[in-house]
C-alpha atoms as a PDB file:
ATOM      1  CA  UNK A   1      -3.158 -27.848  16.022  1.00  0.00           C
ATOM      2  CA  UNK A   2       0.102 -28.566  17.858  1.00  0.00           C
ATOM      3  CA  UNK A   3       1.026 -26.157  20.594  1.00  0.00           C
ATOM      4  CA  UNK A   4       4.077 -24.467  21.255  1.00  0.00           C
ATOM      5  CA  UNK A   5       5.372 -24.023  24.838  1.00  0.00           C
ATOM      6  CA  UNK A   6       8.757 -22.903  24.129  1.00  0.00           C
ATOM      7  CA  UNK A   7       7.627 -20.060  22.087  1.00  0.00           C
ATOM      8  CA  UNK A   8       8.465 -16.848  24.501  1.00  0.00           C
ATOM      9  CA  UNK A   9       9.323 -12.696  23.456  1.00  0.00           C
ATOM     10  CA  UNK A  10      12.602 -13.881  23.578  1.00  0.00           C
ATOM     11  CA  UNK A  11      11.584 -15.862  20.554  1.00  0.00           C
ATOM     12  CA  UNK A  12       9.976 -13.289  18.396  1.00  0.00           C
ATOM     13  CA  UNK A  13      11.696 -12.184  15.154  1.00  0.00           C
ATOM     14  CA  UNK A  14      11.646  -9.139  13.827  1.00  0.00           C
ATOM     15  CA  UNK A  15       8.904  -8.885  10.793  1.00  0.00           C
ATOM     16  CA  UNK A  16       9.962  -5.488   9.898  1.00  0.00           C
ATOM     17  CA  UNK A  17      11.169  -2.579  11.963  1.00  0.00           C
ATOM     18  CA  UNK A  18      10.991  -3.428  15.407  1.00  0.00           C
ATOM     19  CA  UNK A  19       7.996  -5.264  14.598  1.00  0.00           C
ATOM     20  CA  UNK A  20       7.401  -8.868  16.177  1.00  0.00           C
ATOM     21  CA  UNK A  21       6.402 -12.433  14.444  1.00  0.00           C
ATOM     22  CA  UNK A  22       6.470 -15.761  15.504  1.00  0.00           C
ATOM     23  CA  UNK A  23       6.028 -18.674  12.749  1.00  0.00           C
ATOM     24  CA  UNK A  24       3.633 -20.946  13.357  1.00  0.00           C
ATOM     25  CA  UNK A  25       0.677 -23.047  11.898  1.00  0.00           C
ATOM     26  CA  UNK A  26      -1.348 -22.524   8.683  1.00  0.00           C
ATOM     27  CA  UNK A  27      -3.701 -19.846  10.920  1.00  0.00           C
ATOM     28  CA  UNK A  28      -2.275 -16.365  11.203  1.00  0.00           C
ATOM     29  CA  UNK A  29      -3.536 -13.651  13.539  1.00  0.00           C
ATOM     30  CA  UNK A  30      -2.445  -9.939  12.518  1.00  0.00           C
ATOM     31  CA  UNK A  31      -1.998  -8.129  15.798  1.00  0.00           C
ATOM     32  CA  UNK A  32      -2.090  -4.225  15.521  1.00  0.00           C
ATOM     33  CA  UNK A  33      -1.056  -1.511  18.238  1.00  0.00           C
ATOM     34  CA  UNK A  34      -2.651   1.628  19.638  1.00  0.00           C
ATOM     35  CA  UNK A  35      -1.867   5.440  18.083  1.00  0.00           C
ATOM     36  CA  UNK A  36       1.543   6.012  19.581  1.00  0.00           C
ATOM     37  CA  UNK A  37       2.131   2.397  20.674  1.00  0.00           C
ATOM     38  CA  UNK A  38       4.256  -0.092  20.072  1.00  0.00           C
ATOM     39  CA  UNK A  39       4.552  -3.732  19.317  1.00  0.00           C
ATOM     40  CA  UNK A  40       5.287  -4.215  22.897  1.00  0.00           C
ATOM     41  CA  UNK A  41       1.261  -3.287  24.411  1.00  0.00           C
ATOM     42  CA  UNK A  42       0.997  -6.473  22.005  1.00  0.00           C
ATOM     43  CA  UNK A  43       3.652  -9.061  22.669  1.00  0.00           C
ATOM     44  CA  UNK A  44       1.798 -10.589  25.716  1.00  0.00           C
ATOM     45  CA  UNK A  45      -1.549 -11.444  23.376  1.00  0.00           C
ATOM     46  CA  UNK A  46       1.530 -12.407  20.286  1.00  0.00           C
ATOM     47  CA  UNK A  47       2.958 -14.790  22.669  1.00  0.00           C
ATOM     48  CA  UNK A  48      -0.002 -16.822  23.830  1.00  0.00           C
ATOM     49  CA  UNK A  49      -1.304 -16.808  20.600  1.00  0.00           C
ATOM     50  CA  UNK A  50       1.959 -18.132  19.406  1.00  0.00           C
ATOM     51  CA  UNK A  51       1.545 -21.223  21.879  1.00  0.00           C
ATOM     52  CA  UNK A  52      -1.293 -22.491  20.499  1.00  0.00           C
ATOM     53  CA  UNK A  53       0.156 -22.736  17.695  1.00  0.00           C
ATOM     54  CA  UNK A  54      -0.610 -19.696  15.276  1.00  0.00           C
ATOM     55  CA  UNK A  55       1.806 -17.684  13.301  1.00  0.00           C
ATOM     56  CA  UNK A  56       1.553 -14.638  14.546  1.00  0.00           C
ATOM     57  CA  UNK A  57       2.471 -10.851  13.027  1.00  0.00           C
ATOM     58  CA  UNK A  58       2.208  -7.888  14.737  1.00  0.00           C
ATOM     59  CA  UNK A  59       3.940  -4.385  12.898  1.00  0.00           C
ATOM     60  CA  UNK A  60       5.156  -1.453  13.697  1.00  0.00           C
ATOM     61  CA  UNK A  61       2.931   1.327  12.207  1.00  0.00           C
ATOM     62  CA  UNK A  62       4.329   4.018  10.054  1.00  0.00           C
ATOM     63  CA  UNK A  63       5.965   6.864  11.775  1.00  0.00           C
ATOM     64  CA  UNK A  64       5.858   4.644  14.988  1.00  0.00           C
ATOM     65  CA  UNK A  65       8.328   4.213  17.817  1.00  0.00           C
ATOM     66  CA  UNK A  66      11.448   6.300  15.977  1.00  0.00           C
ATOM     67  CA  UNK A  67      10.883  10.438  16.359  1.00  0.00           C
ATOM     68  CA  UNK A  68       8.403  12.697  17.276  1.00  0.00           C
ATOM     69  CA  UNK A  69       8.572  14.336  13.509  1.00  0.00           C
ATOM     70  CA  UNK A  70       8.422  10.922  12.055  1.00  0.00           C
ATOM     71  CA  UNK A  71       4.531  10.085  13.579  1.00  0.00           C
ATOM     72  CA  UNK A  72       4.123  14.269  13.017  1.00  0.00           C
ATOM     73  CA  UNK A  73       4.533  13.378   9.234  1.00  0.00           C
ATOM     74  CA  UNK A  74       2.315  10.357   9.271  1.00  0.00           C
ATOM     75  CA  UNK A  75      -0.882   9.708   7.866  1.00  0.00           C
ATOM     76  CA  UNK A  76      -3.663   7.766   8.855  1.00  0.00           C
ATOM     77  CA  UNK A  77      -3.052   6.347   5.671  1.00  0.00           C
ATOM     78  CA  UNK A  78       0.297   4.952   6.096  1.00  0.00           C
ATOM     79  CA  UNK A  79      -1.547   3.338   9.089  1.00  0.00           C
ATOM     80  CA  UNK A  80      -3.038   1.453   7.539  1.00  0.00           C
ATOM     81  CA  UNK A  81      -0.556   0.444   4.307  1.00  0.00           C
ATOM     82  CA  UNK A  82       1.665  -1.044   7.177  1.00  0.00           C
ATOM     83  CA  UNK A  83      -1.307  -3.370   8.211  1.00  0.00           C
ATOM     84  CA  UNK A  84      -2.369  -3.837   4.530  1.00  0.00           C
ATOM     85  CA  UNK A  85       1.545  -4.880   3.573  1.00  0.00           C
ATOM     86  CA  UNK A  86       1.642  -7.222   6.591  1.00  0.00           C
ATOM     87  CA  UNK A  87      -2.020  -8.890   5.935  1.00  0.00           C
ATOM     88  CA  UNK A  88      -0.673  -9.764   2.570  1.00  0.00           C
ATOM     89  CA  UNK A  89       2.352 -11.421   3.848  1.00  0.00           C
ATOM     90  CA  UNK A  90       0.572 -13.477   6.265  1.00  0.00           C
ATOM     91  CA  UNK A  91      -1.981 -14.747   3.844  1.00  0.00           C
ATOM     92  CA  UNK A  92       1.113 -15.449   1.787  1.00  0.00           C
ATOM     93  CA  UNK A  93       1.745 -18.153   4.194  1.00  0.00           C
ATOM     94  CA  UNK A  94      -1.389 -18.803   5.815  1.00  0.00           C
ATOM     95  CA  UNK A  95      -5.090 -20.379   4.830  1.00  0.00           C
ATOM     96  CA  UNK A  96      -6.534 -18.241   7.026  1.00  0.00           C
ATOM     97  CA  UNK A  97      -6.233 -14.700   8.244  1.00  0.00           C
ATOM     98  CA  UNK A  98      -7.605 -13.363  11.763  1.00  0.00           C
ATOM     99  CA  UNK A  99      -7.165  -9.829  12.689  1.00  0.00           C
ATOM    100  CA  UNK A 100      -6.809  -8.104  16.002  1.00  0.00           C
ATOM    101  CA  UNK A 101      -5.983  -4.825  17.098  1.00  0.00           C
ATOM    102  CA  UNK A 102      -6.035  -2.337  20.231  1.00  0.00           C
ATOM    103  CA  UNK A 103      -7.867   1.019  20.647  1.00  0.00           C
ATOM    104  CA  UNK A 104      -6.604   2.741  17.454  1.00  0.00           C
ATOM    105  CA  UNK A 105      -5.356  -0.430  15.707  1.00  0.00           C
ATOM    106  CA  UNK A 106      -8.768  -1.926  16.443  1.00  0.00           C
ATOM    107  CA  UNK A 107     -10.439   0.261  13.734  1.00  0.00           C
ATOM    108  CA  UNK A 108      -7.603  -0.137  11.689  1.00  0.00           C
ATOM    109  CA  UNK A 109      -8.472  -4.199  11.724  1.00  0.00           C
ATOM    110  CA  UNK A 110     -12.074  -3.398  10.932  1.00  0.00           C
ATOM    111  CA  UNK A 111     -11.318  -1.511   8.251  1.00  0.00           C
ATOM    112  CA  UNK A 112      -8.729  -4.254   6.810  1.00  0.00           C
ATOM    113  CA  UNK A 113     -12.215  -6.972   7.208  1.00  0.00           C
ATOM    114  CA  UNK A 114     -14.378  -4.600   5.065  1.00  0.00           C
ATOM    115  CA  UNK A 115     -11.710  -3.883   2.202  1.00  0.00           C
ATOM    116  CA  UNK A 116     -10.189  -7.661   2.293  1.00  0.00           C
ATOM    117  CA  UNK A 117     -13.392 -10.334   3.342  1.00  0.00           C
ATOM    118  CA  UNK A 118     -11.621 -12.982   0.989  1.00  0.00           C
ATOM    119  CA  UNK A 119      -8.776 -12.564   3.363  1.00  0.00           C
ATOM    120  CA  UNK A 120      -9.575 -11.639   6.968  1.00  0.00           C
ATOM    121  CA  UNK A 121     -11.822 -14.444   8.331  1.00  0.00           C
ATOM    122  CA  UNK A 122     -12.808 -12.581  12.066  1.00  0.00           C
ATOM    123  CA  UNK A 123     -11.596  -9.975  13.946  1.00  0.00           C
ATOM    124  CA  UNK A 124     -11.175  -8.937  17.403  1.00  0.00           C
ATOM    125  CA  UNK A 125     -11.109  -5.561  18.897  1.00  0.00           C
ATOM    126  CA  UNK A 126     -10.015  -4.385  22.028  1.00  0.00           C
ATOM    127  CA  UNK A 127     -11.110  -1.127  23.311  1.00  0.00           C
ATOM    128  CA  UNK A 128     -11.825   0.647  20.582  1.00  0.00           C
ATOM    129  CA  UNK A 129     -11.233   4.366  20.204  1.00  0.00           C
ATOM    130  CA  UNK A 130     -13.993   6.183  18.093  1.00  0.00           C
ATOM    131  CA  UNK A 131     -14.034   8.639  20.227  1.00  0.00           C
ATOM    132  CA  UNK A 132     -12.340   9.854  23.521  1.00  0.00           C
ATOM    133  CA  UNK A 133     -15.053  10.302  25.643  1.00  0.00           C
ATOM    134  CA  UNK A 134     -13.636   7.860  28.708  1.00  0.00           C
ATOM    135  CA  UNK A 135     -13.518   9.344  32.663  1.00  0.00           C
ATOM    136  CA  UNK A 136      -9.627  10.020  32.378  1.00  0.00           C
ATOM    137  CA  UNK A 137      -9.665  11.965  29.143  1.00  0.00           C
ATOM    138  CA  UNK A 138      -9.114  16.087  29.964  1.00  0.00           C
ATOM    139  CA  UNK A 139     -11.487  18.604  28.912  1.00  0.00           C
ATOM    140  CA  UNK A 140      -8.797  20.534  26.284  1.00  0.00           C
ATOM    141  CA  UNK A 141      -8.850  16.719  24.590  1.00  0.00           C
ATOM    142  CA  UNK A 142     -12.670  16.995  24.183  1.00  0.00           C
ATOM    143  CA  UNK A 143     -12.860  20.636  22.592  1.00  0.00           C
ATOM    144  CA  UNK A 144     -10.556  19.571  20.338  1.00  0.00           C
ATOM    145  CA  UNK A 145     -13.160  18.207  18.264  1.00  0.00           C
ATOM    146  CA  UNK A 146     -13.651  21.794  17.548  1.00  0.00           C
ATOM    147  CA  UNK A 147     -10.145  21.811  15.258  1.00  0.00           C
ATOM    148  CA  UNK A 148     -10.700  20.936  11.769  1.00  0.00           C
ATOM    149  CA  UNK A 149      -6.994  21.474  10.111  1.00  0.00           C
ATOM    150  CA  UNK A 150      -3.946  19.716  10.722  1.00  0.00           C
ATOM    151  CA  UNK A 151      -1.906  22.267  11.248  1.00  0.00           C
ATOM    152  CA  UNK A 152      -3.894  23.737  13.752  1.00  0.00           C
ATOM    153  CA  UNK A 153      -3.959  20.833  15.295  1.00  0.00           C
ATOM    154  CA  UNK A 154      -0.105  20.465  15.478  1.00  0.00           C
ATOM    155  CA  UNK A 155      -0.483  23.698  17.773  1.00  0.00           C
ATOM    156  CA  UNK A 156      -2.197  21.375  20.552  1.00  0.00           C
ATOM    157  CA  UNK A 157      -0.174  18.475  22.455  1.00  0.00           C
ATOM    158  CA  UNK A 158      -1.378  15.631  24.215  1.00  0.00           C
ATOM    159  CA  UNK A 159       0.223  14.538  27.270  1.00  0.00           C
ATOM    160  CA  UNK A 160       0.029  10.753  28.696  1.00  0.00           C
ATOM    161  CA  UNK A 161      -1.093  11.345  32.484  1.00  0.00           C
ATOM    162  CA  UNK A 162      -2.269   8.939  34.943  1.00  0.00           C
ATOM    163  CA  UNK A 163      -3.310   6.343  35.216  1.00  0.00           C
ATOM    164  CA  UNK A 164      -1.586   5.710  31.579  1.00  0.00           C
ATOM    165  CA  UNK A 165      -5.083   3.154  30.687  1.00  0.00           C
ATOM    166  CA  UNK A 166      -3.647   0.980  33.219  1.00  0.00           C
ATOM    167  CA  UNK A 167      -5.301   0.292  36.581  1.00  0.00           C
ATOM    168  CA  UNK A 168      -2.706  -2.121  38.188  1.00  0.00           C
ATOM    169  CA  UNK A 169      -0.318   0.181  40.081  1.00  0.00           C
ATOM    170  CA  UNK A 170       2.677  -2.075  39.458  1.00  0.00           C
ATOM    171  CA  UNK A 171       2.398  -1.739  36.212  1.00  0.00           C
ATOM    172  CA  UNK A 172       1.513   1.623  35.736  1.00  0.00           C
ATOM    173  CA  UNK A 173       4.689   2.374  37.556  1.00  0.00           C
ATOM    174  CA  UNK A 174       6.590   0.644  34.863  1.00  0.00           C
ATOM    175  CA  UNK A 175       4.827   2.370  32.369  1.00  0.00           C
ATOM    176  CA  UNK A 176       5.120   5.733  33.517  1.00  0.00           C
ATOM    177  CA  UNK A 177       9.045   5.141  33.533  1.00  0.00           C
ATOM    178  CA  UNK A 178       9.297   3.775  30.015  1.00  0.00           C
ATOM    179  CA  UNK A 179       6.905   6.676  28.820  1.00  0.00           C
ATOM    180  CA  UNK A 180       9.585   9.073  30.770  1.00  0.00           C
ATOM    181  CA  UNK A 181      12.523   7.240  29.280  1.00  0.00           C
ATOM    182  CA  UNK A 182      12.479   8.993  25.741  1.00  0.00           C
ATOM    183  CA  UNK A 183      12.319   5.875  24.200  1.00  0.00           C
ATOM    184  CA  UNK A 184       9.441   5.953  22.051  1.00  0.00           C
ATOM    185  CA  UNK A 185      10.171   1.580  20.996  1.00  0.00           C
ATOM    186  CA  UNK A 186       9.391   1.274  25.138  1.00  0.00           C
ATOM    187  CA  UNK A 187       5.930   2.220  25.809  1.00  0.00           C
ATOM    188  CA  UNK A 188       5.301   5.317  23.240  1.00  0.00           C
ATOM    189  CA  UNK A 189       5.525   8.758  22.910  1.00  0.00           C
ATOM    190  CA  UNK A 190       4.974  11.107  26.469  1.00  0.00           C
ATOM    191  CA  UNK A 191       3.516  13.772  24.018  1.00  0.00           C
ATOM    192  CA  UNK A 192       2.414  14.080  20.798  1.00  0.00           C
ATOM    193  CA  UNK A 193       1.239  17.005  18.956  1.00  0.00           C
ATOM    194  CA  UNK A 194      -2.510  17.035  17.814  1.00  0.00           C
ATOM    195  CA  UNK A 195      -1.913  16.361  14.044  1.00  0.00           C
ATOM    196  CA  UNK A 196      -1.943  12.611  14.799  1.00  0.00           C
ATOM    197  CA  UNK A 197      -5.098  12.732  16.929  1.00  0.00           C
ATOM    198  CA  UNK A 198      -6.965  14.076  13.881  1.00  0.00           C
ATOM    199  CA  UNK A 199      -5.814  11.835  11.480  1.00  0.00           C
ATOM    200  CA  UNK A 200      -7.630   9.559  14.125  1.00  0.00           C
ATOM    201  CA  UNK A 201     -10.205  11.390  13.677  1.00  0.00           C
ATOM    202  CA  UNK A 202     -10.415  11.029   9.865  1.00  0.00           C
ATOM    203  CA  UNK A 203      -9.328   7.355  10.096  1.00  0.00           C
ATOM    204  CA  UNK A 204     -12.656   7.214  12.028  1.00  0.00           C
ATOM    205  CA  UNK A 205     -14.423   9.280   9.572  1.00  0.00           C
ATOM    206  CA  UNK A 206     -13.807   6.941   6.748  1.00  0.00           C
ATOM    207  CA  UNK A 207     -14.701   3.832   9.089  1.00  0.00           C
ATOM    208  CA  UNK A 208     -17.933   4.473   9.799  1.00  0.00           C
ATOM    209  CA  UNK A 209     -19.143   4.726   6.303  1.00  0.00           C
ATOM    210  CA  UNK A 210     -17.377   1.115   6.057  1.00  0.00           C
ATOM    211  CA  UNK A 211     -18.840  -0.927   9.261  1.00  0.00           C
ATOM    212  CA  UNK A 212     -21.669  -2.151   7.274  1.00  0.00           C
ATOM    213  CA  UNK A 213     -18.885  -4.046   5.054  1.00  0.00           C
ATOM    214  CA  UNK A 214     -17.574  -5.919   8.124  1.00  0.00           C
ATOM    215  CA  UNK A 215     -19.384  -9.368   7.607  1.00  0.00           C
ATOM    216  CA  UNK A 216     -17.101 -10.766   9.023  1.00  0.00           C
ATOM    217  CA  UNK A 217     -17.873 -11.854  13.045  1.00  0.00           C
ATOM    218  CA  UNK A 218     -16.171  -9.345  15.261  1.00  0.00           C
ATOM    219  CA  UNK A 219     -15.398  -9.944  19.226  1.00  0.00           C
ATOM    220  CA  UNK A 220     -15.845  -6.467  21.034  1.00  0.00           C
ATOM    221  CA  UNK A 221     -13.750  -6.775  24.224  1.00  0.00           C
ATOM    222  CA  UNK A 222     -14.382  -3.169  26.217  1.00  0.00           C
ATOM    223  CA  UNK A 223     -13.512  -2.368  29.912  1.00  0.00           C
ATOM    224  CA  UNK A 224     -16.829  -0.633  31.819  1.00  0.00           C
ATOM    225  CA  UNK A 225     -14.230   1.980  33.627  1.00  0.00           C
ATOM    226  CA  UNK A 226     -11.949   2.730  30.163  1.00  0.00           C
ATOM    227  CA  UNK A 227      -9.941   5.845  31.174  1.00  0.00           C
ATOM    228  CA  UNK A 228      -9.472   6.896  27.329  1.00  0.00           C
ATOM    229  CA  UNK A 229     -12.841   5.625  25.377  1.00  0.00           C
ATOM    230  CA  UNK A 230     -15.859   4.737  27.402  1.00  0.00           C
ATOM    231  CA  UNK A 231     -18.233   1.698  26.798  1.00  0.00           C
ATOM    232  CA  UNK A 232     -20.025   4.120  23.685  1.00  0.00           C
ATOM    233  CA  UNK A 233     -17.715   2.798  21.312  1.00  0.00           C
ATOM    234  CA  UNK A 234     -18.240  -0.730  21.090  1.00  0.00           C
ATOM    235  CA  UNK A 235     -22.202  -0.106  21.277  1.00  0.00           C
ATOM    236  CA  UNK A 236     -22.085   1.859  18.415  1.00  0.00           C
ATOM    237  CA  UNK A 237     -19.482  -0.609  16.857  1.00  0.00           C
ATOM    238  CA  UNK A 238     -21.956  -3.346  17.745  1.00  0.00           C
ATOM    239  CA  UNK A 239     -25.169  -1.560  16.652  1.00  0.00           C
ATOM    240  CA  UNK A 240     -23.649  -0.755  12.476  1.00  0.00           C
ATOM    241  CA  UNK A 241     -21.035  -3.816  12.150  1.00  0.00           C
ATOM    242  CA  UNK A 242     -22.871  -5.791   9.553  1.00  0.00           C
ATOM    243  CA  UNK A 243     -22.050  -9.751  10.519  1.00  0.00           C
ATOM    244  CA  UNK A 244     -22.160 -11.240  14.066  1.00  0.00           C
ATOM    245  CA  UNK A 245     -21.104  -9.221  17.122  1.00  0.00           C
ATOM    246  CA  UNK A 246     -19.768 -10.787  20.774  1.00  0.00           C
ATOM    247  CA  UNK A 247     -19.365  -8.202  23.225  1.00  0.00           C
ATOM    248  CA  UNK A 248     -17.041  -8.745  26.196  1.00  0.00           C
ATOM    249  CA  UNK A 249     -17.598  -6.058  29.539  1.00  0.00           C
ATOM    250  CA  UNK A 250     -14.051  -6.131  31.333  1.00  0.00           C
ATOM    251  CA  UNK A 251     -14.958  -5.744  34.236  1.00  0.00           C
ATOM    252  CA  UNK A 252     -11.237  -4.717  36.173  1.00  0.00           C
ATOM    253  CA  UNK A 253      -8.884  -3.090  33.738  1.00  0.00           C
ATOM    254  CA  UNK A 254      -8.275   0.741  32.067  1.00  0.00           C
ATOM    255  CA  UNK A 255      -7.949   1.323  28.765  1.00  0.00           C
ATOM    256  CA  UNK A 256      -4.954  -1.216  27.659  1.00  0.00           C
ATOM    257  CA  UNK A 257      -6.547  -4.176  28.129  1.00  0.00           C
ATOM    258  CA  UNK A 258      -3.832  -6.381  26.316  1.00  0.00           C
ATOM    259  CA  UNK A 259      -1.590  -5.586  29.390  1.00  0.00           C
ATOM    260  CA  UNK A 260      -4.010  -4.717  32.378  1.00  0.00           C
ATOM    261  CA  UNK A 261      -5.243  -7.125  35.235  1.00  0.00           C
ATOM    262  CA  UNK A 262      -7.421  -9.191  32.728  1.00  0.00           C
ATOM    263  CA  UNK A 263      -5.079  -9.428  30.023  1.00  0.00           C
ATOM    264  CA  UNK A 264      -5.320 -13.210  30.667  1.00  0.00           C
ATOM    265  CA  UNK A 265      -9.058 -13.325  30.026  1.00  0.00           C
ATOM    266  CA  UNK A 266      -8.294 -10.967  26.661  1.00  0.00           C
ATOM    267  CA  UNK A 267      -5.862 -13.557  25.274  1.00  0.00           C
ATOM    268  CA  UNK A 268      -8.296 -16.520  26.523  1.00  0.00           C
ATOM    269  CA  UNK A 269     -11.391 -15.204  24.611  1.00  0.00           C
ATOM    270  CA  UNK A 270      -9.534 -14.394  21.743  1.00  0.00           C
ATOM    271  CA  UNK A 271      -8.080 -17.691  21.665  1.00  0.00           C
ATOM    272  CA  UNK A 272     -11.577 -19.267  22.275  1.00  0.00           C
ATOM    273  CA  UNK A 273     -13.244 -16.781  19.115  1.00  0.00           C
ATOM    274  CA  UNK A 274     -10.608 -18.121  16.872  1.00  0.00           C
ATOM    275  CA  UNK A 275     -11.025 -21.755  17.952  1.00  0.00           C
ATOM    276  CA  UNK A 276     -14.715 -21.399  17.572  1.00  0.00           C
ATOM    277  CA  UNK A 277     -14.507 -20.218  13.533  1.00  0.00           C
ATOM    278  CA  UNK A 278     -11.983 -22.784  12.802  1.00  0.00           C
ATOM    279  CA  UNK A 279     -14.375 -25.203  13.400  1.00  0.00           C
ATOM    280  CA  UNK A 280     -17.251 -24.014  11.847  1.00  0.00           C
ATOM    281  CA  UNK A 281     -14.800 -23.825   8.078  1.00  0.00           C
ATOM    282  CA  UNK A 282     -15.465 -24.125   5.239  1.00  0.00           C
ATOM    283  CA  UNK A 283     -18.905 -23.544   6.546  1.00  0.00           C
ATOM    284  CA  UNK A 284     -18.634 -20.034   7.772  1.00  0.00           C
ATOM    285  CA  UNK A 285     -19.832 -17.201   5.967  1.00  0.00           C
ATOM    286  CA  UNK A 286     -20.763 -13.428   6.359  1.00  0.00           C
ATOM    287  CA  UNK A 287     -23.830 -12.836   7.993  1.00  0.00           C
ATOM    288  CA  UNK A 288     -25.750 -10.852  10.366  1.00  0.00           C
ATOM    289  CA  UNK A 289     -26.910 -13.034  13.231  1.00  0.00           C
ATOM    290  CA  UNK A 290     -27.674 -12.187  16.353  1.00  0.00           C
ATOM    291  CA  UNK A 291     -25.587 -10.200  19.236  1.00  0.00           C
ATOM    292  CA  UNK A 292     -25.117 -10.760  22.978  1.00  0.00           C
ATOM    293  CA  UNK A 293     -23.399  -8.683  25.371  1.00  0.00           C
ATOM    294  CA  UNK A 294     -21.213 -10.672  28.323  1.00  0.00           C
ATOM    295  CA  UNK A 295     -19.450  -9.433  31.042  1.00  0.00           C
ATOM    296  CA  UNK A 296     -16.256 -11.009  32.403  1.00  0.00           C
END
């Protein structure tokens, strides 16, 4: 595979939306942001993925990055059509498919392996977000488990607060102003109203019945200290996915790993998971193997 070293954000095209995607080789990766995210928690990961060589998608979710009452409206299912649509597209163009995604958008990649295996030849997940159980998350966020309708839920708001899943302080100053600009395409929404957070929750709810259908091998990359989901949801992830399971223990960033202090070692194993499964083709195939946890 040739590599690319003049491939930069500058270079990205828009995909759809304010979505980014950078041609490449005959190896995609579909990258997926968090609930309330953008493209941008991605386009570090999309670039150095892009200089080895990949072609590399990454979409803006439904209701994502334009109004409040836009993501309000959203479904967890409209979630996941905008990663179905783009997974199509990019095996359109590509022999093979990887998938990637952050906290949210992880599950949403799981749930693309089980329902497309001819497709979606690995996946990686970054801090996944079953449930939010990490040290930063309030105590009104945890008894909201307790609310079982949407509209109920609408009555509740969640409010980003420090440290934002970040732990480098330079950063989370930028962040912090971008979430306080009122530009949602920057860094997200400041607040959202709880109907979003359940469909989470029901995203979840369908997942988990699926995780045996992930054959597929999955890289688990989880910071120890998350601020937003602790270490208890990629050890449940790795104890029902039903192929091979790496587990990565990050062991110096917050909850947005794909721009935190070891964002470099993110992109590196990711690069290195891909890399490995390209090798072993045609011979790969679905299987439970064994699992290993790491810590970097």
């Amino acid at each position: 595979m040739t590599k690319s070293s003049e491939v930069d954000a500058s270079s990205a095209e828009a995909a759809e939306g304010r979505g980014l995607f950078y041609p490449g080789g005959r190896t995609g990766v579909l990258l997926i942001h968090g609930l309330s995210g953008t493209p941008v928690e991605m386009r570090f990961i999309a670039n150095g993925l892009a200089r080895e060589g990949y072609t590399v998608s990454c979409p803006q979710l439904a209701g994502h990055c334009e109004t409040l009452e836009q993501l309000r409206a959203s479904t967890w299912q409209d979630w996941y059509g905008s990663t179905e649509q783009a997974l199509l597209q990019l095996s359109e163009r590509c022999d093979q498919v990887f998938v990637a995604g952050l906290s949210m958008g992880g599950l949403l990649s799981l749930r693309l392996a089980a329902l497309h295996p001819d497709k979606v030849k690995g996946a990686m997940v970054y801090a996944p977000t079953l449930w939010l159980d990490g040290w930063g998350v309030p105590l009104y966020a945890k008894l909201f488990s307790l609310v079982r309708q949407k509209w109920a839920a609408d009555l509740m708001h969640f409010t980003e607060r420090p440290p934002y899943g970040i732990k480098d302080h330079r950063l989370r100053a930028l962040i912090a102003e971008a979430l306080h600009s009122g530009d949602p395409s920057k860094a997200g929404f400041f607040s959202i109203p709880g109907g979003p957070m359940i469909e989470l929750r029901w995203l979840v709810d369908d997942l988990r019945k699926r995780l045996a259908d992930v054959k597929q091998p999955v890289l688990l990359l989880h910071p120890r200290e998350d601020d937003r989901a602790s270490l208890r949801n990629s050890t449940y992830l790795q104890k029902h996915l039903g192929g091979r399971v790496e587990t990565i223990v990050l062991e110096d960033s917050y909850h947005v790993v794909t721009l935190d202090k070891q964002r470099d070692v993110v992109l590196q194993k990711s690069v290195s998971f891909v890399q490995a499964l390209l090798a072993q083709m045609p011979a790969v195939e679905p299987a439970t193997a064994r699992r290993g946890i790491a810590a970097a």
